[in-house]
N, C-alpha and C. Protein backbone atom coordinates (compact mmCIF):
# COMPACT_ATOMS: atom_id res chain seq x y z
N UNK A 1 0.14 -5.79 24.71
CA UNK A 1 1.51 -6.16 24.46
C UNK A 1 2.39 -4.93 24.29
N UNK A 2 1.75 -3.67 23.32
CA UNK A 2 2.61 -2.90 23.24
C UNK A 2 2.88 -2.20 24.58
N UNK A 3 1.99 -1.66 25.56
CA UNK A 3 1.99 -1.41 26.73
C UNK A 3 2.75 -2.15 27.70
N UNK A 4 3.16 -3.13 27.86
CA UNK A 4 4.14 -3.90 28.25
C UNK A 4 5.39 -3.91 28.07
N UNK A 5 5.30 -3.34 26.38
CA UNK A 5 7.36 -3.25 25.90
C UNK A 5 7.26 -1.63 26.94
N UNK A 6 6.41 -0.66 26.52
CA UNK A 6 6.53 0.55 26.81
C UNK A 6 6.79 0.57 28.09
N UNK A 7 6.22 -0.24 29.65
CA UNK A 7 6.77 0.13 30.41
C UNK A 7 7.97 -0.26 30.41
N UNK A 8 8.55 -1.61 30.33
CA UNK A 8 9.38 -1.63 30.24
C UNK A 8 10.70 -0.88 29.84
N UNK A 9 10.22 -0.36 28.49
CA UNK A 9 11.30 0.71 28.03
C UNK A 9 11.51 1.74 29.20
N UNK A 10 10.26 2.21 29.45
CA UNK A 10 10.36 3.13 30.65
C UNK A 10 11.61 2.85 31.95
N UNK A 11 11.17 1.51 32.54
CA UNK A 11 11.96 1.04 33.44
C UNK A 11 13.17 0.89 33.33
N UNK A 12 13.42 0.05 32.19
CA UNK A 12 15.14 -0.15 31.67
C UNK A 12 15.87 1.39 31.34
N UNK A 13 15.23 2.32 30.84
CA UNK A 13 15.92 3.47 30.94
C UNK A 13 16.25 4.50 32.12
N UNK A 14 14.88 4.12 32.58
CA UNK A 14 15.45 4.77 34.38
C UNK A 14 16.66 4.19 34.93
N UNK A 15 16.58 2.42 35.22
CA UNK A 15 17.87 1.96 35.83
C UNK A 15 18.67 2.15 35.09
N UNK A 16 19.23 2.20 33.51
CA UNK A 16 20.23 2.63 32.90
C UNK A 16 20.63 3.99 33.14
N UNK A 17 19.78 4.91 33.24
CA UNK A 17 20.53 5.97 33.66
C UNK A 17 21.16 5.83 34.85
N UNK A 18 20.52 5.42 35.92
CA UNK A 18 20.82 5.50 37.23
C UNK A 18 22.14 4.37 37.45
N UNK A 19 22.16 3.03 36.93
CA UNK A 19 23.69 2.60 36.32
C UNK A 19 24.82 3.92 36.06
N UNK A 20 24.25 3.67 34.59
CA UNK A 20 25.98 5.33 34.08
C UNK A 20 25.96 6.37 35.49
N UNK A 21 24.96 6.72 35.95
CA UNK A 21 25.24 7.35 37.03
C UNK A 21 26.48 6.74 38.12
N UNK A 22 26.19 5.73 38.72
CA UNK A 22 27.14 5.18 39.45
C UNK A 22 28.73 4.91 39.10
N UNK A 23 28.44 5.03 37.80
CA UNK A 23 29.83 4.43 37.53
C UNK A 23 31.17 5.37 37.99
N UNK A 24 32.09 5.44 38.34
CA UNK A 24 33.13 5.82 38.69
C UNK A 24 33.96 6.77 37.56
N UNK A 25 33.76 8.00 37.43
CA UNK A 25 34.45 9.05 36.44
C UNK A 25 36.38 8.33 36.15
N UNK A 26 36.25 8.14 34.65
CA UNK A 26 37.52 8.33 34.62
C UNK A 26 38.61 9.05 34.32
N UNK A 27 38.06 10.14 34.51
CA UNK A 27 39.37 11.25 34.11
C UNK A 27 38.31 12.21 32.79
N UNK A 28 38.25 13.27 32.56
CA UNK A 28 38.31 13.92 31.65
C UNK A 28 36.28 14.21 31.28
N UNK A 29 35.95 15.00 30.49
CA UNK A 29 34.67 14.97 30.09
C UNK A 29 34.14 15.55 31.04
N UNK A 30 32.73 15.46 31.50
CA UNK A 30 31.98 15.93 32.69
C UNK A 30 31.67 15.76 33.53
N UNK A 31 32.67 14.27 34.33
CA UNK A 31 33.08 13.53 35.55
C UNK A 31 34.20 14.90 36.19
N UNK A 32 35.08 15.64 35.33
CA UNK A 32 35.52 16.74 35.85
C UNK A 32 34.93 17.58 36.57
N UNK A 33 33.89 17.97 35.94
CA UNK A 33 32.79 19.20 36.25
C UNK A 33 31.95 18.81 37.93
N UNK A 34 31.80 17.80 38.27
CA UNK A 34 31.53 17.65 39.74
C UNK A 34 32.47 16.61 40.18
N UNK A 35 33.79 17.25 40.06
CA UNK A 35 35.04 16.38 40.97
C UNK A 35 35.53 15.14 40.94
N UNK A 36 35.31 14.54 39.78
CA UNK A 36 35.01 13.25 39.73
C UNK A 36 37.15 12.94 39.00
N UNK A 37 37.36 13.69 38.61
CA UNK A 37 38.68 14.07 38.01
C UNK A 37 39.79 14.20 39.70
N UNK A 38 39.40 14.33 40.52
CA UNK A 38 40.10 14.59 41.71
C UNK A 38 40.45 13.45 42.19
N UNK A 39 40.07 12.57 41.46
CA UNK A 39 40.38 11.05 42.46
C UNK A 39 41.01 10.31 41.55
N UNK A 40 42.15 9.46 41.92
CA UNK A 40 42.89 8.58 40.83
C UNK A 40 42.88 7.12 41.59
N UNK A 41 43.20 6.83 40.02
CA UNK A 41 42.91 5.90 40.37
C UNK A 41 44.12 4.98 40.64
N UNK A 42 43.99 3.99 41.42
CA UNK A 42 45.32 3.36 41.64
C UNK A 42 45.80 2.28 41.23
N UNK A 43 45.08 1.35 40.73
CA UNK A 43 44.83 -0.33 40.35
C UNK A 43 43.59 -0.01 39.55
N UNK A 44 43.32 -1.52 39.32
CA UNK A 44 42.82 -2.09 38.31
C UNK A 44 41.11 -1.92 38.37
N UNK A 45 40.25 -2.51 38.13
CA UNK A 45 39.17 -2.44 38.57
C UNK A 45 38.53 -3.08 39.68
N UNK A 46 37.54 -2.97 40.87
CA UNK A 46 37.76 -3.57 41.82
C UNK A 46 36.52 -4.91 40.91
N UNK A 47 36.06 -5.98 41.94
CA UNK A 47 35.23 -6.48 41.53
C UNK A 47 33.38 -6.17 41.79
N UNK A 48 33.51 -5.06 42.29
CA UNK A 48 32.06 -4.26 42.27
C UNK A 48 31.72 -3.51 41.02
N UNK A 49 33.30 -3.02 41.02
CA UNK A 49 33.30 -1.82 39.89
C UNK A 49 32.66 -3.03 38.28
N UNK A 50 33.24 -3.88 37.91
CA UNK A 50 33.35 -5.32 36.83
C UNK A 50 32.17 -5.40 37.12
N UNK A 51 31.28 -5.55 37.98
CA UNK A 51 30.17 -6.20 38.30
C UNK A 51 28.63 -5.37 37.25
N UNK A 52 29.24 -3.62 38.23
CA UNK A 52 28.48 -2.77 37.53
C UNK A 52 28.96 -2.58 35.94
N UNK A 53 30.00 -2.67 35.52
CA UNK A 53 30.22 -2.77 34.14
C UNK A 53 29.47 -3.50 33.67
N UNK A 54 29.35 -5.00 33.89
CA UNK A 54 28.16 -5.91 33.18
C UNK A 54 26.56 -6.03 33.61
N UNK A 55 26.19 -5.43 34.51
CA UNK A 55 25.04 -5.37 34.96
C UNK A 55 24.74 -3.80 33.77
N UNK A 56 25.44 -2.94 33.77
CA UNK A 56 25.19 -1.67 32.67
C UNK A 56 24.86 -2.49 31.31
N UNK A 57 26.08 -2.94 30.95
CA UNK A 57 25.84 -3.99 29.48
C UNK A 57 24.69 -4.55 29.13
N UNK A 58 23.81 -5.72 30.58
CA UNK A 58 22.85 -5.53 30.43
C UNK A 58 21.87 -5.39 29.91
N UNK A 59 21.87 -4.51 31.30
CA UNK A 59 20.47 -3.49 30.92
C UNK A 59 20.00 -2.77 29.90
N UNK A 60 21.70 -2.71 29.09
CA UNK A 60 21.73 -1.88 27.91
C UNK A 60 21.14 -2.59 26.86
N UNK A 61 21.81 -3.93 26.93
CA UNK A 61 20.87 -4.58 25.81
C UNK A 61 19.63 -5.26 25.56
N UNK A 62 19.22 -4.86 27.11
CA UNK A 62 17.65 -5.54 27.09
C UNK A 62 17.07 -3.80 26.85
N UNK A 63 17.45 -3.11 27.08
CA UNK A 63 16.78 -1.52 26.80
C UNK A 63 16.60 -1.63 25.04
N UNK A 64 17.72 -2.00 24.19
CA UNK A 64 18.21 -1.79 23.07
C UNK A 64 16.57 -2.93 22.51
N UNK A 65 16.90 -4.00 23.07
CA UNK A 65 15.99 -5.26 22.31
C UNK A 65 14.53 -5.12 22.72
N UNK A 66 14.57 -3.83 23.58
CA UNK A 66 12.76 -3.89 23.71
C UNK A 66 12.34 -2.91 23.25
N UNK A 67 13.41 -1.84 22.54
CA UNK A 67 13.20 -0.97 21.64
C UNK A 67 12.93 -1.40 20.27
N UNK A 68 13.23 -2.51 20.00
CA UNK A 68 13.46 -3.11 18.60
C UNK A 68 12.23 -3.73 18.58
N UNK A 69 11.86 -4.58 19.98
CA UNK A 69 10.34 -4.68 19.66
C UNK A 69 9.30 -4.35 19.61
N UNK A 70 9.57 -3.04 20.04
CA UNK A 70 8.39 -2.38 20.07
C UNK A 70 8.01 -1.64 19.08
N UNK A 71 8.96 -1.17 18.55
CA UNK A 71 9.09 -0.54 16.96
C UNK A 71 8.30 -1.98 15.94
N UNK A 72 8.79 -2.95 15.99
CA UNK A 72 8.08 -4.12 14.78
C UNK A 72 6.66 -4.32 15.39
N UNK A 73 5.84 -4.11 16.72
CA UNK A 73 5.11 -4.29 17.15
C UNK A 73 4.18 -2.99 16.77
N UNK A 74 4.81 -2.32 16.98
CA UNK A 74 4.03 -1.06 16.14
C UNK A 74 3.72 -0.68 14.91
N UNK A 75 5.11 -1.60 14.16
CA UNK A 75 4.58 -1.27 12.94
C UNK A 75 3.46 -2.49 12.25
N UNK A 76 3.88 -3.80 12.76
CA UNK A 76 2.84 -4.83 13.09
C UNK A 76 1.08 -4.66 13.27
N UNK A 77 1.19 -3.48 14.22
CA UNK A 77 -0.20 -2.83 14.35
C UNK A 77 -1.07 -2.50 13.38
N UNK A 78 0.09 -1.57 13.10
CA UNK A 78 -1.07 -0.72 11.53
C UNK A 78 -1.60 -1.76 10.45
């Protein structure tokens, strides 16, 4: 069981990174630092952009809740 949250954790943090990766720099921070500041924006959000916003959310909170179980599962162990 614990081997199971663990890959998981594994997995959900790879695609979470690779999510924030995609996302579209908005101005300022270290979206500057590789050009990401050069592009403006013109309107609103498209509906790909919304899409990846909640697909990030997510992932985020199944990353967050299999951290939580794996911690009570571990401590469960001892």
């Amino acid at each position: 069981m614990v081997m199971g949250f663990s890959i998981a954790l594994i997995v959900f943090s790879l695609l979470l990174m690779l999510l924030v990766l995609m996302h579209k720099g908005k101005g300022g921070g270290l979206s500057d630092m590789f050009g990401g500041g050069m592009q403006s924006s013109v309107g609103g959000s498209s509906v790909a952009e919304r899409n990846l916003d909640r697909i990030t959310v997510v992932v985020g909170l199944l990353w967050f809740a299999s951290i939580v179980v794996l911690g009570l599962l571990m401590k469960l162990d001892k």
